[in-house]
Every structure is written in structure tokens, then in C-alpha cells.
Protein backbone atom coordinates (compact mmCIF):
# COMPACT_ATOMS: atom_id res chain seq x y z
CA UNK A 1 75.64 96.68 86.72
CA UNK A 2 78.81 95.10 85.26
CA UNK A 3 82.14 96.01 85.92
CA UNK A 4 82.90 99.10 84.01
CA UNK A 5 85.79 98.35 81.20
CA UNK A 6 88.76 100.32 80.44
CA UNK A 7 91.14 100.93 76.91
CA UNK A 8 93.95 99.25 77.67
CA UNK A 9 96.76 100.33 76.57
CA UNK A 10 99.78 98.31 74.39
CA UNK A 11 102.80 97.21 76.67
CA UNK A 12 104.96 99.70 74.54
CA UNK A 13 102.59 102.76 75.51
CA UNK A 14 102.36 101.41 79.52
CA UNK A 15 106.15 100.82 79.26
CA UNK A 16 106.79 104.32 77.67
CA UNK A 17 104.77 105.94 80.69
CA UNK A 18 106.17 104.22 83.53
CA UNK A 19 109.67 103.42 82.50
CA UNK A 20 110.82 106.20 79.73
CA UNK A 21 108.99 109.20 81.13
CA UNK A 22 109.35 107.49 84.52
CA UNK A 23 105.99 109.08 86.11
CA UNK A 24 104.14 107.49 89.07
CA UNK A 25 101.69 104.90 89.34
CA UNK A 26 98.99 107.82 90.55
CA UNK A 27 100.43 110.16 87.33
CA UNK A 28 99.83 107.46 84.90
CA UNK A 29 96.34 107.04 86.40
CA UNK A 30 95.54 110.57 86.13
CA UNK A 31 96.73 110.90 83.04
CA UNK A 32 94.57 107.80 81.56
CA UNK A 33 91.87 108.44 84.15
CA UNK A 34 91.97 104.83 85.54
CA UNK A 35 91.54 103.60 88.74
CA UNK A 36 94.83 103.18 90.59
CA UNK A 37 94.49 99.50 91.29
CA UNK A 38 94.03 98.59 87.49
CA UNK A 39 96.99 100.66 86.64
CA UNK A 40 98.63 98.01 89.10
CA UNK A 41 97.13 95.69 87.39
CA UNK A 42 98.30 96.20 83.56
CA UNK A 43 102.01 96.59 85.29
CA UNK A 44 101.92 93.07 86.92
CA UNK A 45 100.72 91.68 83.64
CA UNK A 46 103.07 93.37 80.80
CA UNK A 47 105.44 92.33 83.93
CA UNK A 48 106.97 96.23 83.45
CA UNK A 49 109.03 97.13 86.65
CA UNK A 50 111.56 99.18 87.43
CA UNK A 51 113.89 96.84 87.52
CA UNK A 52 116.85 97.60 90.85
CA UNK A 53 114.99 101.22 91.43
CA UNK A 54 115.33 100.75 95.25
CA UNK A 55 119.07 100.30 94.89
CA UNK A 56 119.36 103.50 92.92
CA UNK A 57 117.37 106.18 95.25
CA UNK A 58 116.95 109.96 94.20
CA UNK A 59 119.52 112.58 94.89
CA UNK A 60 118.88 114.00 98.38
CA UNK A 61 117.60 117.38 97.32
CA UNK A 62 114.61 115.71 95.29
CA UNK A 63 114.15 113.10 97.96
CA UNK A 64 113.38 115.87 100.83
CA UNK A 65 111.15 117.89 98.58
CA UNK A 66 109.25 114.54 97.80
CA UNK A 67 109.21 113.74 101.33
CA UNK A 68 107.88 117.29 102.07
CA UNK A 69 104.77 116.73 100.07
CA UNK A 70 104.20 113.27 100.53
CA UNK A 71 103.92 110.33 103.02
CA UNK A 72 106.32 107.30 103.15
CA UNK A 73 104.38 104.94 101.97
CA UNK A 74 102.88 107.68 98.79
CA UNK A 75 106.88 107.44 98.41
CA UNK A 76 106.66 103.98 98.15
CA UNK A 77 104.07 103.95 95.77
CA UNK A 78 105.98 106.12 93.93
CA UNK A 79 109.15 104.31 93.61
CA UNK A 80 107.48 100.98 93.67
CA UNK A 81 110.02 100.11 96.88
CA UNK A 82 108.92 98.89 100.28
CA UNK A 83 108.45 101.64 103.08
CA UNK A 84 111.15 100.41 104.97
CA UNK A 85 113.14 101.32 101.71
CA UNK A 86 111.99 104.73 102.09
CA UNK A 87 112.53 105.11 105.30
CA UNK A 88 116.42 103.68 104.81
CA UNK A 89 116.83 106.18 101.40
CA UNK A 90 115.76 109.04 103.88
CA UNK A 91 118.42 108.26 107.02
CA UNK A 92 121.28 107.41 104.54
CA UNK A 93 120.33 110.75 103.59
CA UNK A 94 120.57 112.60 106.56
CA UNK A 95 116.93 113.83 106.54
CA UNK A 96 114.70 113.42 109.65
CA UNK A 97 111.39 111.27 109.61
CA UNK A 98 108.53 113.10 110.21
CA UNK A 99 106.47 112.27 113.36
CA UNK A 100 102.97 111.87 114.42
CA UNK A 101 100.97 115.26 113.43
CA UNK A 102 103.56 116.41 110.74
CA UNK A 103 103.35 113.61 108.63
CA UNK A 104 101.38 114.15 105.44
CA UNK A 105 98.54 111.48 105.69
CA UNK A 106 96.27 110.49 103.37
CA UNK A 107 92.57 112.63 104.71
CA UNK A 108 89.35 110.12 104.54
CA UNK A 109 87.49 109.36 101.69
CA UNK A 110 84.88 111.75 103.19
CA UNK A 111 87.24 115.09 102.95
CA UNK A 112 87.69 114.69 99.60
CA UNK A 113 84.88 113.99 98.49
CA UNK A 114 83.90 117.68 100.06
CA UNK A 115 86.51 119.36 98.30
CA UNK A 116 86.40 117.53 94.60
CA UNK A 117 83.09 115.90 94.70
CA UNK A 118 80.91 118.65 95.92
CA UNK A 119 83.00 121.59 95.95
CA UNK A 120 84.17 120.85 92.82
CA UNK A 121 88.20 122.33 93.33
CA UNK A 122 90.84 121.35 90.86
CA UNK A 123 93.88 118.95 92.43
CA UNK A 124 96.05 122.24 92.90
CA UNK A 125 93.16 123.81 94.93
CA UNK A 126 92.92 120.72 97.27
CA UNK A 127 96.43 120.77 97.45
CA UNK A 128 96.49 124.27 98.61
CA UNK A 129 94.42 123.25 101.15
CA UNK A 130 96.92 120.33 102.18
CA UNK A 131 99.68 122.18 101.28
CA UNK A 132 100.48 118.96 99.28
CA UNK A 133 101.77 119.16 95.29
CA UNK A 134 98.62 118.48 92.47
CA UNK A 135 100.34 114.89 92.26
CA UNK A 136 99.76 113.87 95.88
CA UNK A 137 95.97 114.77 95.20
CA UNK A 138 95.75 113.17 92.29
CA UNK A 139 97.42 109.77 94.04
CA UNK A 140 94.69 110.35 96.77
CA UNK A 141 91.52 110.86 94.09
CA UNK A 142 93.08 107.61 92.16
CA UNK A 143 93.39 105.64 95.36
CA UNK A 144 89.56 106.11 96.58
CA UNK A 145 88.00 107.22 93.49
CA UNK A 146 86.48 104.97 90.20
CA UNK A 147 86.78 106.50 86.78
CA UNK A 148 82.77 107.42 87.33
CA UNK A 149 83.41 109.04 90.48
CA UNK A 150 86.22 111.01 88.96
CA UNK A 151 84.11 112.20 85.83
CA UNK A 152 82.67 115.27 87.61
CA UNK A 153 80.01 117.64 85.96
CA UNK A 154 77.76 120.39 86.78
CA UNK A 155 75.79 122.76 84.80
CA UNK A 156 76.90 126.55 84.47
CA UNK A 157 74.21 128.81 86.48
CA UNK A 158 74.55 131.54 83.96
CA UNK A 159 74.98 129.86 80.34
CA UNK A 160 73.09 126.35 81.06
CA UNK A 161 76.12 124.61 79.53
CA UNK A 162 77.44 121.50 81.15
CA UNK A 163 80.61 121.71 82.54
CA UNK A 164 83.11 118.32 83.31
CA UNK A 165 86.44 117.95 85.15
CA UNK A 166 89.46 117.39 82.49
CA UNK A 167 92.35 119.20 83.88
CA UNK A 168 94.52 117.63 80.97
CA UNK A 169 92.13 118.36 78.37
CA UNK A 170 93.65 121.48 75.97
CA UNK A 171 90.20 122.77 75.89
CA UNK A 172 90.07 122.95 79.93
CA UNK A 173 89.86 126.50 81.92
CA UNK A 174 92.13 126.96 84.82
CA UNK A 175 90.31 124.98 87.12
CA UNK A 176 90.44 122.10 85.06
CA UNK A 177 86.60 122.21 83.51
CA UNK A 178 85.74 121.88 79.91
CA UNK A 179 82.69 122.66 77.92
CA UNK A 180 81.22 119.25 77.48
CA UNK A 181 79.59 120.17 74.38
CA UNK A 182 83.30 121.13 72.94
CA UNK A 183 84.73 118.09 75.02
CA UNK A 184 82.55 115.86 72.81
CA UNK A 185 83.73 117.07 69.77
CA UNK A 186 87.16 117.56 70.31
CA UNK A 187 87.27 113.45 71.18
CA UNK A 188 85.46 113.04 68.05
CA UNK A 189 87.18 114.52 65.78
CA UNK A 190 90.59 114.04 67.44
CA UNK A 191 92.15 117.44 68.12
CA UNK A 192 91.45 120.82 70.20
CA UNK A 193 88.74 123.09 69.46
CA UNK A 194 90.20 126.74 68.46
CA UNK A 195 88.59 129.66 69.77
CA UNK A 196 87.34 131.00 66.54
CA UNK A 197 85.35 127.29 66.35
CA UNK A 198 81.67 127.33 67.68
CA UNK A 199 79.59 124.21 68.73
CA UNK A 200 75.68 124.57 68.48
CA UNK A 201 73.03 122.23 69.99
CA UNK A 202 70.69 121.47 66.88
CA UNK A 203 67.92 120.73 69.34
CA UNK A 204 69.06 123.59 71.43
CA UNK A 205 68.85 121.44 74.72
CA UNK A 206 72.22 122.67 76.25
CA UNK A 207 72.09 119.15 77.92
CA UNK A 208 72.01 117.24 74.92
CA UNK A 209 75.76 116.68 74.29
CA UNK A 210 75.43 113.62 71.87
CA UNK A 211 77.33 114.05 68.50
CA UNK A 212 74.27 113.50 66.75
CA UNK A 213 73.25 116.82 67.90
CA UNK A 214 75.99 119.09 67.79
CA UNK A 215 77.56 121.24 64.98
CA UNK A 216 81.04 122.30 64.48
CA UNK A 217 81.43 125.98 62.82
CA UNK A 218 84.88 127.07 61.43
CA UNK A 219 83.32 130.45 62.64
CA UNK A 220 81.00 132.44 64.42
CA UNK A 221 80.44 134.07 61.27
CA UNK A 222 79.20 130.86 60.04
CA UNK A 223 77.37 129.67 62.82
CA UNK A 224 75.28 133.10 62.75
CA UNK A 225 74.39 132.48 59.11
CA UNK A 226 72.87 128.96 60.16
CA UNK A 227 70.52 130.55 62.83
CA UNK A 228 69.33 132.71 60.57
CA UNK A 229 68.87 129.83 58.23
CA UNK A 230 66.74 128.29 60.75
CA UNK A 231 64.51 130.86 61.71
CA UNK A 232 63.89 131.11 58.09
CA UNK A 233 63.15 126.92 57.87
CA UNK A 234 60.60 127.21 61.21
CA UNK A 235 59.09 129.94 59.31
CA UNK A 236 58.45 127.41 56.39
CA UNK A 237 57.56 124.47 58.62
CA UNK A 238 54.90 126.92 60.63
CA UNK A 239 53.63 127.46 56.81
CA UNK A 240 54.18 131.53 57.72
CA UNK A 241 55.78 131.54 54.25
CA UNK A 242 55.13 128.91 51.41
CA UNK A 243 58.65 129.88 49.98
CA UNK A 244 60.98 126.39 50.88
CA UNK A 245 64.44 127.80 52.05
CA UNK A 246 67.39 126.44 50.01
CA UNK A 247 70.07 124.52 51.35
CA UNK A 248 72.85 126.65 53.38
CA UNK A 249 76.00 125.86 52.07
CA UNK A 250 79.46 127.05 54.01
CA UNK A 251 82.93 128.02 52.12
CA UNK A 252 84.58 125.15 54.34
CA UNK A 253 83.11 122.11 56.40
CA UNK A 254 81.20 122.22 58.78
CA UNK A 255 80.92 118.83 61.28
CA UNK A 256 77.14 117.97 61.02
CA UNK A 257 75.90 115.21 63.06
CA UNK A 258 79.53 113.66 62.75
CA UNK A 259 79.83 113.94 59.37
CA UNK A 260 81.53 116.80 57.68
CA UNK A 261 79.36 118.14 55.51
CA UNK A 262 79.55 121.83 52.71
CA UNK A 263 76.11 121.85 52.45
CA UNK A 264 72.84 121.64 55.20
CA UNK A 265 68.98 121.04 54.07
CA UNK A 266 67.62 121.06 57.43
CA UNK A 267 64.40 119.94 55.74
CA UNK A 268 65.74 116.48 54.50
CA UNK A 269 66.76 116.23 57.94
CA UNK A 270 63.60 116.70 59.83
């Protein structure tokens, strides 16, 4: 299997991330859901830095609640400064290095892969555990984990719908999981799902989250009229009835197998 391959973004967007909205090497690659080292990467080649950062350090009240939920060298990362920078930013500023046991250490790749892998908590719920901030996690997840790795799904017990991790998704429930069915459609078409939208599985395989099977309904209103325009087209197809069901047609669009469509014939479809 071949290297998996990521969007890159433009040196304008990268730049706008790291420089004007000055997040962190481990927030920009949570935020694009890219492996840390290729967020490295794109940095070394749009040659975007930070310029004399490590000459200008925080204030010192931000600088001991950063050290509070982080390690030296997450600091580091942070600033894009040496350690030893760190370390000098934190005696100039009068606040003690932490020592042995108390510092906040990275845990193994096997820890976390209990908590987010199997377990299946959000990066504030590991961080609860750590008593770290979501952003340490998410450093820690970016640091071992590949964008694969990262993409976690299971299926709901109770509905049979497939659930996948995107904490920054709009459609996403507190801990972080999204519908993938809605997920799907939302990234095709652009923009969140309201909650007066329904998705339906034309196959009705829950699992089957390929546009080519889903429907977007500005309604449940609307998707309850389809159903009942499919019982009425397996009645036909079962030859129950010899009367062929019109077409259904909807007051606004409806997204059909990606196209948006006023009117269905299921049967030129078949």
C-alpha cells in the first residue's frame, strides 16, 4: 500500500494558520487532520516561521498555565523554540521547573490507544484523565497517530448507524461523533446538515454511506412521503398491483444520488 496523500494546502492558507491565528503545530494538525510530521513538513517548504518568536516569549501568566498543562519540550513544539529556550523563558520568569513525577509526559502509544482507539473518548475526556487541556491530547494523538488511525468509527448498538470521530465537524455530538451518513453529505454538498434535514439509505444498508446511495430531504415530512412511495413501487415490482406508481415529485430539491433532483421515478432507476 502506497503512502496515503494529503490536500495540501496554499502557502497563504498554512501561513494564515500558523502565523495570523498563531495556533500550534498539533492545532493546525487537528484541525486539517494531518499527521504532525507533514504539518512540519509543508512549514519547512513554504519556509513559514515565526520569525524571532523565542526572543519575544509569552507574558508570565500564560506561560505558567501552558507550563501547567504541558511538557517543555510540547512547549517547544509549540513555540517552535529549543527546550533550553523554554526552560530560560520559565526562570526569567520566576516559575519553578517541574521535576521527575510532576512533569506532564507524553503516556505511550499503548495508553492512548486504550482511551481513543478502543474506548473511543473525545480529547477533553482523555484530558480529564491527564488532567491535561484538549490541545495537549490532540498534540499527543497527532504525534503517534496517521490520519487512518485517527478516523475512528463504530456502529451505534441501538440505531445500526455508523458513527466517526469529527470533533470539529458542526454536525458532531458532544463527544465529538458524527452520523457518517450526514458526515457524507454535509462534505458533499459543502455546508451543515439542519435538524429538520433527513438522510435515507436507498438500499437501506445503514452501512452503505456512499453518495450514490443516500438522499437528502428538506424534511421529514418529505422523507415520509418517499417511503410510502416505495412501498407503493415494491408493490408494483412484486406485480401485487399492475397500476405503475407515478413519479414523486417534492415542492423543493431533494439531493438524489448527488444530484439535486424535484422529481424521483424510482422505476427508471432500478
Amino acid at each position: 500500500m502506497g503512502k496515503t496523500k494529503y490536500k495540501k494546502p496554499s502557502r497563504e492558507e498554512l501561513k494564515s494558520l500558523f502565523i495570523d491565528k498563531d495556533m500550534s503545530k498539533p492545532e493546525i494538525s487537528e484541525k486539517l487532520n494531518v499527521p504532525l510530521r507533514t504539518i512540519k513538513r509543508w512549514l519547512s517548504e513554504y519556509e513559514i516561521k515565526k520569525g524571532n518568536q523565542r526572543y519575544n516569549p509569552p507574558n508570565k501568566e500564560k506561560l505558567e498555565e501552558e507550563y501547567s498543562q504541558a511538557t517543555m519540550q510540547e512547549l517547544a513544539q509549540m513555540y517552535t523554540v529549543s527546550r533550553a529556550t523554554i526552560k530560560s523563558w520559565l526562570q526569567n520568569a520566576g516559575i519553578p521547573i517541574r521535576q521527575g513525577i510532576h512533569n506532564k509526559k507524553r503516556p505511550s502509544k499503548q495508553e492512548l490507544e486504550k482511551y481513543f482507539l478502543i474506548q473511543k473518548l473525545s480529547y477533553k475526556e482523555i484530558g480529564e484523565v491527564y488532567k491535561v487541556k484538549p490541545r495537549t491530547v490532540a498534540s499527543w494523538i497527532g504525534f503517534y497517530f496517521s490520519k487512518e488511525e485517527k478516523e475512528v468509527r463504530y456502529t451505534h448498538k441501538s440505531s445500526g448507524y455508523v458513527m466517526i470521530y469529527k470533533p470539529r465537524h458542526s454536525n458532531a455530538n458532544k463527544k465529538g461523533f458524527v452520523l457518517e451518513h450526514r458526515y457524507v453529505v454535509s462534505k458533499y454538498i459543502n455546508r451543515k446538515i439542519s435538524s429538520f434535514e433527513e438522510v435515507h439509505h436507498i438500499d437501506m444498508d445503514k452501512s452503505n454511506n456512499n453518495i450514490n446511495n443516500l438522499i437528502l430531504f428538506p424534511s421529514k415530512k418529505d422523507h415520509s412521503r418517499f417511503h410510502r412511495y416505495m412501498s407503493k413501487v415494491g408493490i408494483y415490482l412484486l406485480k401485487i398491483s399492475k397500476e405503475r406508481p407515478e413519479a414523486i415529485q417534492f415542492d423543493k430539491e431533494v439531493l438524489f444520488k448527488g444530484k439535486w433532483l424535484k422529481k424521483i421515478d424510482l422505476l427508471l432507476w432500478s
